[in-house]
C-alpha atoms as a PDB file:
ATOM      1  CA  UNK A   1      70.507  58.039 102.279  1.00  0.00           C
ATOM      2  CA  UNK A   2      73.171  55.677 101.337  1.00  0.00           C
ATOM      3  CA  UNK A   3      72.930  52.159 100.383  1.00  0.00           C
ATOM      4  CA  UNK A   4      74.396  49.159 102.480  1.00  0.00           C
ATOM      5  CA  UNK A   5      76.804  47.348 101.093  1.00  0.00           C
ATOM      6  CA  UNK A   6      74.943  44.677  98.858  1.00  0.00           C
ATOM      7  CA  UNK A   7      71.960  46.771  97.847  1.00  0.00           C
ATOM      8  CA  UNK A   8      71.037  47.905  94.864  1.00  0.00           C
ATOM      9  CA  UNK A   9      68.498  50.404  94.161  1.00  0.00           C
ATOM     10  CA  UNK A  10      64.420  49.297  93.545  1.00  0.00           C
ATOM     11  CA  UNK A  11      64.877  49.725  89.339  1.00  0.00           C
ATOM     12  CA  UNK A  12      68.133  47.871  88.736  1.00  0.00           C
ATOM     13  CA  UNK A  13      66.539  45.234  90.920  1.00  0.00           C
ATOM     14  CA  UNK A  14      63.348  44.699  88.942  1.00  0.00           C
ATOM     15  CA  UNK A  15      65.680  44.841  85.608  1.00  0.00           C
ATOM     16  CA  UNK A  16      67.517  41.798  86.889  1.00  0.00           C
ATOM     17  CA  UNK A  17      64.381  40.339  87.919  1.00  0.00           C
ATOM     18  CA  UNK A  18      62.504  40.927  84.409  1.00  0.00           C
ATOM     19  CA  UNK A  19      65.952  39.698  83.076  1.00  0.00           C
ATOM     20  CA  UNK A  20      66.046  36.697  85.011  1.00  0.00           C
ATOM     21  CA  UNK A  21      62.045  35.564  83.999  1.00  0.00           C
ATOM     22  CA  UNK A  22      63.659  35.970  80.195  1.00  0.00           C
ATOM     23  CA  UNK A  23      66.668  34.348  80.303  1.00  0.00           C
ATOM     24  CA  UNK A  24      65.428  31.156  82.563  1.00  0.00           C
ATOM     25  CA  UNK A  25      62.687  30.406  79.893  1.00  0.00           C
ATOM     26  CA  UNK A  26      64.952  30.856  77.315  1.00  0.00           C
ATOM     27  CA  UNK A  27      67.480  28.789  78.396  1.00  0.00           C
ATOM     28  CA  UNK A  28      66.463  26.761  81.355  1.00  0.00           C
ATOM     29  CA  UNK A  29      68.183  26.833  85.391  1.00  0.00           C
ATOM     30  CA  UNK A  30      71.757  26.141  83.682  1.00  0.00           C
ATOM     31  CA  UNK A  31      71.299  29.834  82.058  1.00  0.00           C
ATOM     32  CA  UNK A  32      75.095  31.530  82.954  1.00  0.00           C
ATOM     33  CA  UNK A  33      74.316  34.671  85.604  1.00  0.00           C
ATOM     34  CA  UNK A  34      76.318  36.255  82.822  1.00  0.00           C
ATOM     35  CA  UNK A  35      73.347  36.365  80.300  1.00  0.00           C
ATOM     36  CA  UNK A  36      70.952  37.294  82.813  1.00  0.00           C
ATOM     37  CA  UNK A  37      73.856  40.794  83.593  1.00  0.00           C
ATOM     38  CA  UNK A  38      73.896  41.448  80.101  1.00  0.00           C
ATOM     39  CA  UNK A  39      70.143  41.361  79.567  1.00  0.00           C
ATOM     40  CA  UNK A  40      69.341  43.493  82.508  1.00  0.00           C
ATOM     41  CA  UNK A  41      72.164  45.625  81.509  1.00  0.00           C
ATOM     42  CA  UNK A  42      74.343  45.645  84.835  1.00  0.00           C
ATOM     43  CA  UNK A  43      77.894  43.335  85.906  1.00  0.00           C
ATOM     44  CA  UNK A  44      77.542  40.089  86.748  1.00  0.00           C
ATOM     45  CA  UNK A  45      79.502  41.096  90.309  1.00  0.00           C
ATOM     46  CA  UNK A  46      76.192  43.366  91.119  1.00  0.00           C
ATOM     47  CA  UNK A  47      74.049  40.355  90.855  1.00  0.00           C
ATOM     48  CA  UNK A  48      76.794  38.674  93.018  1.00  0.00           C
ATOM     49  CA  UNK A  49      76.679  40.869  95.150  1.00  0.00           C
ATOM     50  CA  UNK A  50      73.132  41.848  95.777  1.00  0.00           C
ATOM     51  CA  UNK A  51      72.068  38.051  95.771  1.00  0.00           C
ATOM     52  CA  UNK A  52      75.246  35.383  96.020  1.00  0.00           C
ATOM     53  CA  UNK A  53      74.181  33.221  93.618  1.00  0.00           C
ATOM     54  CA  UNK A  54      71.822  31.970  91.204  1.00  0.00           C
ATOM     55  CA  UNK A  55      70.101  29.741  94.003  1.00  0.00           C
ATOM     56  CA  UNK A  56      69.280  33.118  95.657  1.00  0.00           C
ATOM     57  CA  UNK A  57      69.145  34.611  92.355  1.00  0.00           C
ATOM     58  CA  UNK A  58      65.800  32.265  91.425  1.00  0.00           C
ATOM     59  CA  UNK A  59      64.405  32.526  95.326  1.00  0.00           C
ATOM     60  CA  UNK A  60      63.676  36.208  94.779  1.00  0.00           C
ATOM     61  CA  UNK A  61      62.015  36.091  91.209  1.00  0.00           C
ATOM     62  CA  UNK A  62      59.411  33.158  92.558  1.00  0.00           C
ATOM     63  CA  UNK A  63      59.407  35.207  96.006  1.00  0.00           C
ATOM     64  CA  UNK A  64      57.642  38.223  93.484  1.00  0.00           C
ATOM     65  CA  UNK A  65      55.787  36.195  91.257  1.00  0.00           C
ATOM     66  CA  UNK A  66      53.821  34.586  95.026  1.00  0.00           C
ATOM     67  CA  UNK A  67      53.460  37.925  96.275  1.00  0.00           C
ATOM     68  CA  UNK A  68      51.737  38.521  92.966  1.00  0.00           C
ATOM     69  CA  UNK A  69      49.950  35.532  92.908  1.00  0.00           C
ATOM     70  CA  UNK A  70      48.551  36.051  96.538  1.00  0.00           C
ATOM     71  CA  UNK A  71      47.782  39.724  96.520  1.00  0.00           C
ATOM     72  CA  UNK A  72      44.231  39.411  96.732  1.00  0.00           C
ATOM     73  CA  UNK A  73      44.535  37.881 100.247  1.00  0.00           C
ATOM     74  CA  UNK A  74      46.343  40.953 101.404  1.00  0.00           C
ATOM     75  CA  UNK A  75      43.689  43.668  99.800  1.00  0.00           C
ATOM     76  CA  UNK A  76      42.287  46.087 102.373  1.00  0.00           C
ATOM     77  CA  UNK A  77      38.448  44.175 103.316  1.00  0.00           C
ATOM     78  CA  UNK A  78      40.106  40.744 102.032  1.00  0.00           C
ATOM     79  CA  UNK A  79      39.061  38.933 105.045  1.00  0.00           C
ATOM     80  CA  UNK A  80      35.590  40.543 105.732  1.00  0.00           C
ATOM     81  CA  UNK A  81      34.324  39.372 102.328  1.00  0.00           C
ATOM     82  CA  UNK A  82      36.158  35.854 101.945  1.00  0.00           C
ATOM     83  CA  UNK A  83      34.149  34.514  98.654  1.00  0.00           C
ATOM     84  CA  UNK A  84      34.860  37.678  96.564  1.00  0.00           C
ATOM     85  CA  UNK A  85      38.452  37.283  97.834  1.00  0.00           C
ATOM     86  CA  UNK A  86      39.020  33.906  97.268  1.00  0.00           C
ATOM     87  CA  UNK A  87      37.585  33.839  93.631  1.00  0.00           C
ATOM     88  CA  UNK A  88      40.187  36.973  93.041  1.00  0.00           C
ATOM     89  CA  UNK A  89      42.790  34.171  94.148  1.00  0.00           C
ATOM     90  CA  UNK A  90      41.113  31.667  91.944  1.00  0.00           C
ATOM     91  CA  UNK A  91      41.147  34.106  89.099  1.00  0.00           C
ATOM     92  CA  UNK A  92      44.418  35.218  89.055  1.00  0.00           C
ATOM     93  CA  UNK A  93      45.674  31.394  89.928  1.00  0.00           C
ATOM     94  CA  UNK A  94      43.615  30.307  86.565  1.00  0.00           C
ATOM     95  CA  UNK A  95      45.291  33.295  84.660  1.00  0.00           C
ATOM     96  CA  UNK A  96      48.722  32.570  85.662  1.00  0.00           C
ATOM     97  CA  UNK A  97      48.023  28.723  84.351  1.00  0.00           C
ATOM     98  CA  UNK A  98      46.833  30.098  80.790  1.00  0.00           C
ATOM     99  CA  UNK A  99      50.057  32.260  80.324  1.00  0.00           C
ATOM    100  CA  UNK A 100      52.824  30.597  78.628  1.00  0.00           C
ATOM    101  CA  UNK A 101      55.551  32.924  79.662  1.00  0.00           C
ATOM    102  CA  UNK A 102      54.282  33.045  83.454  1.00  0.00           C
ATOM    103  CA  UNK A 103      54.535  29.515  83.865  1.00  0.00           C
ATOM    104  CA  UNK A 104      57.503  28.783  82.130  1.00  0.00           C
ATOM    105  CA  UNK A 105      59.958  28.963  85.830  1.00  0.00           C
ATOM    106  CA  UNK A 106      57.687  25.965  86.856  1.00  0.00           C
ATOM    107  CA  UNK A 107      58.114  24.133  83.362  1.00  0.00           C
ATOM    108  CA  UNK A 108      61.988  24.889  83.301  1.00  0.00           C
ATOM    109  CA  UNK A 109      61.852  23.801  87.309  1.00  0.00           C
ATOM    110  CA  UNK A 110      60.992  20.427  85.818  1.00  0.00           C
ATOM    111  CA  UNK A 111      63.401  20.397  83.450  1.00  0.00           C
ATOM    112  CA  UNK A 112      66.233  21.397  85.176  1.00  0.00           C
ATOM    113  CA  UNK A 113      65.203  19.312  88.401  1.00  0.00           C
ATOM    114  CA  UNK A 114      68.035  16.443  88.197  1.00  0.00           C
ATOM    115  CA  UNK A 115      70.756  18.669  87.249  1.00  0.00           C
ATOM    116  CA  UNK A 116      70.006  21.768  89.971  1.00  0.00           C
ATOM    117  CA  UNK A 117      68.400  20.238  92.570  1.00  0.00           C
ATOM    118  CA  UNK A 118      69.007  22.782  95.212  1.00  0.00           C
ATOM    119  CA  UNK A 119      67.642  25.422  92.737  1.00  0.00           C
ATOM    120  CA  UNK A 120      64.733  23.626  91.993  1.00  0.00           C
ATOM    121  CA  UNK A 121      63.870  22.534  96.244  1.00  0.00           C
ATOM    122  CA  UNK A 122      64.005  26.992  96.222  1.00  0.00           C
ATOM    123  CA  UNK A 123      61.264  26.962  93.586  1.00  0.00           C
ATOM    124  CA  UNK A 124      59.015  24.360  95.212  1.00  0.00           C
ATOM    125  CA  UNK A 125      59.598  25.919  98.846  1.00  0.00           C
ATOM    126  CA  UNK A 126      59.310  29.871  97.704  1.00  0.00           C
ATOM    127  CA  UNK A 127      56.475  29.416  95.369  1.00  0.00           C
ATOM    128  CA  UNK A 128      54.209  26.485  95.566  1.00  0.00           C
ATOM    129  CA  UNK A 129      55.004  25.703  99.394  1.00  0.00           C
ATOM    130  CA  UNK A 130      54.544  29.616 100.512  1.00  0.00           C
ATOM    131  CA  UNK A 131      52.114  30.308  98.418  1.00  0.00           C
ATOM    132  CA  UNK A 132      49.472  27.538  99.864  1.00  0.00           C
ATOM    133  CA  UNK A 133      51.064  28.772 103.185  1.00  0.00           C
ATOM    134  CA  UNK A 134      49.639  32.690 102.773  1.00  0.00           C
ATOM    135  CA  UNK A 135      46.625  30.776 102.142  1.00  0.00           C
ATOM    136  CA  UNK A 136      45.859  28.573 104.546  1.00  0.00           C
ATOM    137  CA  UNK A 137      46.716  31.778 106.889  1.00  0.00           C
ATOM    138  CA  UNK A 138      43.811  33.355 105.099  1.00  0.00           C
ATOM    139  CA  UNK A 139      41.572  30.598 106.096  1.00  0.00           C
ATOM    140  CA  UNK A 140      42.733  29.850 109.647  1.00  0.00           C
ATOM    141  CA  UNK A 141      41.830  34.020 110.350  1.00  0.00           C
ATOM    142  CA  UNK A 142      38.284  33.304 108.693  1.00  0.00           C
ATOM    143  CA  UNK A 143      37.786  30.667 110.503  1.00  0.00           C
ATOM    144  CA  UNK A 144      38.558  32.771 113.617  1.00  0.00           C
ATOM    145  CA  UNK A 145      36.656  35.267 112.573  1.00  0.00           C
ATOM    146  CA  UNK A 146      33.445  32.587 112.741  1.00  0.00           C
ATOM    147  CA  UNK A 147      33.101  33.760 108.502  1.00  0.00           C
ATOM    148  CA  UNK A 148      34.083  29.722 107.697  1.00  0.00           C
ATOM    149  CA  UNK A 149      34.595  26.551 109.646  1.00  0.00           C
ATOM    150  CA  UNK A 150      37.702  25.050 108.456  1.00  0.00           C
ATOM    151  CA  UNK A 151      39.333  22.442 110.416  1.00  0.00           C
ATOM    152  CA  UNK A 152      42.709  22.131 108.783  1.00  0.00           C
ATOM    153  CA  UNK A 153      43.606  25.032 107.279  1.00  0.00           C
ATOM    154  CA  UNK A 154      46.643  23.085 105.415  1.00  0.00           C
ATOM    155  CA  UNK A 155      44.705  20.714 103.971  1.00  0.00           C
ATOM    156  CA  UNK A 156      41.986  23.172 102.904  1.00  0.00           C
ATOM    157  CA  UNK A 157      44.448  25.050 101.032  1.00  0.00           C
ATOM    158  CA  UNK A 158      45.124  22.256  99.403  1.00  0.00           C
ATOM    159  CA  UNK A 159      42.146  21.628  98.386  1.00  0.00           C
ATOM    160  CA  UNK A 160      41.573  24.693  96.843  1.00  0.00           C
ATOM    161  CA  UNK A 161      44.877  24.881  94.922  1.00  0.00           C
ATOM    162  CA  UNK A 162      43.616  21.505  93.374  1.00  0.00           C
ATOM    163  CA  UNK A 163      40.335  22.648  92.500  1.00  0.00           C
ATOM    164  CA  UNK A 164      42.240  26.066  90.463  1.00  0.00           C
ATOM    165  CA  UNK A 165      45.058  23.888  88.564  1.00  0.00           C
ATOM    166  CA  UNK A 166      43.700  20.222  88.776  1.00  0.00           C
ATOM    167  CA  UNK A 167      44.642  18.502  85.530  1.00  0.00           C
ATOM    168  CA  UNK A 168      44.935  22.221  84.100  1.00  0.00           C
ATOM    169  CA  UNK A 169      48.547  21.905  85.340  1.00  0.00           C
ATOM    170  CA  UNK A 170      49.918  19.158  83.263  1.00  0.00           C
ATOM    171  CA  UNK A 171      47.916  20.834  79.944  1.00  0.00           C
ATOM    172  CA  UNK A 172      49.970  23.797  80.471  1.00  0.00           C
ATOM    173  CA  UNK A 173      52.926  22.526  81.054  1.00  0.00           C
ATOM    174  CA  UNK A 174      53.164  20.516  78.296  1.00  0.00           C
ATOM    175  CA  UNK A 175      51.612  22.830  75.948  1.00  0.00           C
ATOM    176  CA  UNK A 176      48.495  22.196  75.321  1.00  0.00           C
ATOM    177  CA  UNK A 177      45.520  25.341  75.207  1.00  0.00           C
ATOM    178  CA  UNK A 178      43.301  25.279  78.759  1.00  0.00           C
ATOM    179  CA  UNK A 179      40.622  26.476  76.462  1.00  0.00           C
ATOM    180  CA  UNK A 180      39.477  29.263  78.535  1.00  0.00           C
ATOM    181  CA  UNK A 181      38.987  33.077  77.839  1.00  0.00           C
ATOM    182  CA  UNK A 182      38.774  35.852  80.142  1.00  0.00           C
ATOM    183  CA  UNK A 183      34.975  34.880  80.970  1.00  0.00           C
ATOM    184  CA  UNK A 184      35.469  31.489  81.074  1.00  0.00           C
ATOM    185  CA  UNK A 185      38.069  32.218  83.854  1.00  0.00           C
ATOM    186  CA  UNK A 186      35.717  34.648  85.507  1.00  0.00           C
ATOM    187  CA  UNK A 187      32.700  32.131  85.824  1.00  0.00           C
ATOM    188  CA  UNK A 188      35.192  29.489  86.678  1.00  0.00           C
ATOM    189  CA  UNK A 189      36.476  31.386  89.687  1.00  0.00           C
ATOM    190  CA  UNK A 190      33.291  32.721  91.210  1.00  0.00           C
ATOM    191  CA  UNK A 191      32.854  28.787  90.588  1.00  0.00           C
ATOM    192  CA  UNK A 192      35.251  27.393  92.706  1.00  0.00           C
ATOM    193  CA  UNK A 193      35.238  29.553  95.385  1.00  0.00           C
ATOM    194  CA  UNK A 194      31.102  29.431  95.680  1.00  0.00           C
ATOM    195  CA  UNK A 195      31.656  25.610  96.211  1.00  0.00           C
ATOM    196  CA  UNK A 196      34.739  26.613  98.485  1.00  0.00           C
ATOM    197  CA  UNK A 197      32.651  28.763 101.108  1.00  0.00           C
ATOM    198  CA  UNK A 198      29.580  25.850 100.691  1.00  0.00           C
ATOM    199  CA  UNK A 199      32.325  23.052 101.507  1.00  0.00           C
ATOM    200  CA  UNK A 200      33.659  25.164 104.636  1.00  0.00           C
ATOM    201  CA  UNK A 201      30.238  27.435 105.767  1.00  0.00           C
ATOM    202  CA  UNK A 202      30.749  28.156 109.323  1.00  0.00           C
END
């Protein structure tokens, strides 16, 4: 079947992607499109093309990395077994926060805040904003399931985003090591979201 005008096929999209993540750490939000063509090996026009402009460009790469991020909400069972799915949230919230190279878009986000501001309001509203959005879903259909009693479903996501980054946030982002391995991050997450279900029990 042939493509619409735009489109580009699924691996040329995920090379631009990948290239994207690269360059943007590299080099920050000012990075040319130009660099990101040449690293993901296709013409600057195709990126043009499939996406307008870097603004776009940036929009689909955090769009991934949240459906990433929030998979385990979607996972077939997710909602009939809310702590075991909620400390697979926590878990892969905590390892995102202990990768250097994952949370470099947020870092360069920073960064490059006063000089792209437009790019930067894309970041906040297709990552952190959507992200606690998928989540506070999660909890509004548990608590309409009866499975937890959670008033403001908002708020609680809130809440739980807090307890997974808290002051872990600012250590990463300015360096420093979160001092957890892959069981600290396990018993951390079965953690949280223990205390989670407790704060919210139906």
């Amino acid at each position: 079947m042939p493509r619409l005008a735009g489109q580009i096929d699924v691996a040329k999209n995920e090379a631009i992607l990948d290239a994207a993540v690269e360059v943007l750490a590299e080099r920050g939000l000012s990075a040319p499109i130009e660099a990101i063509a040449r690293r993901a090996s296709v013409s600057k026009q195709t990126i043009y093309n499939h996406y307008g402009g870097k603004t776009a460009l940036v929009r689909a790469l955090v769009t991934r990395r949240v459906e990433y991020l929030t998979a385990p909400l979607r996972e077939p069972g997710a909602q009939e077994r809310p702590e075991e799915t909620l400390a697979a949230y926590a878990r892969i919230l905590l390892e995102s926060i202990c990768s250097a190279r994952n949370y470099s878009l947020i870092r360069m986000t920073i960064q490059g805040a006063d000089g792209l501001p437009e790019t930067a309001r894309e970041v906040f509203e297709a990552g952190p904003r959507a992200s606690r959005a998928k989540l506070a879903a999660f909890l509004a259909a548990e608590t309409g399931a009866g499975r937890m009693a959670v008033e403001d479903p908002d708020e609680a996501a809130e809440f739980f985003s807090g307890m997974c980054i808290g002051h872990r946030q600012i250590r990463a982002l300015i360096g420093l090591d979160l001092g957890l391995d892959e069981a600290g991050i396990e018993r951390l997450a079965r953690r949280i979201a223990h205390r989670f279900m407790r704060a919210y029990a139906a």
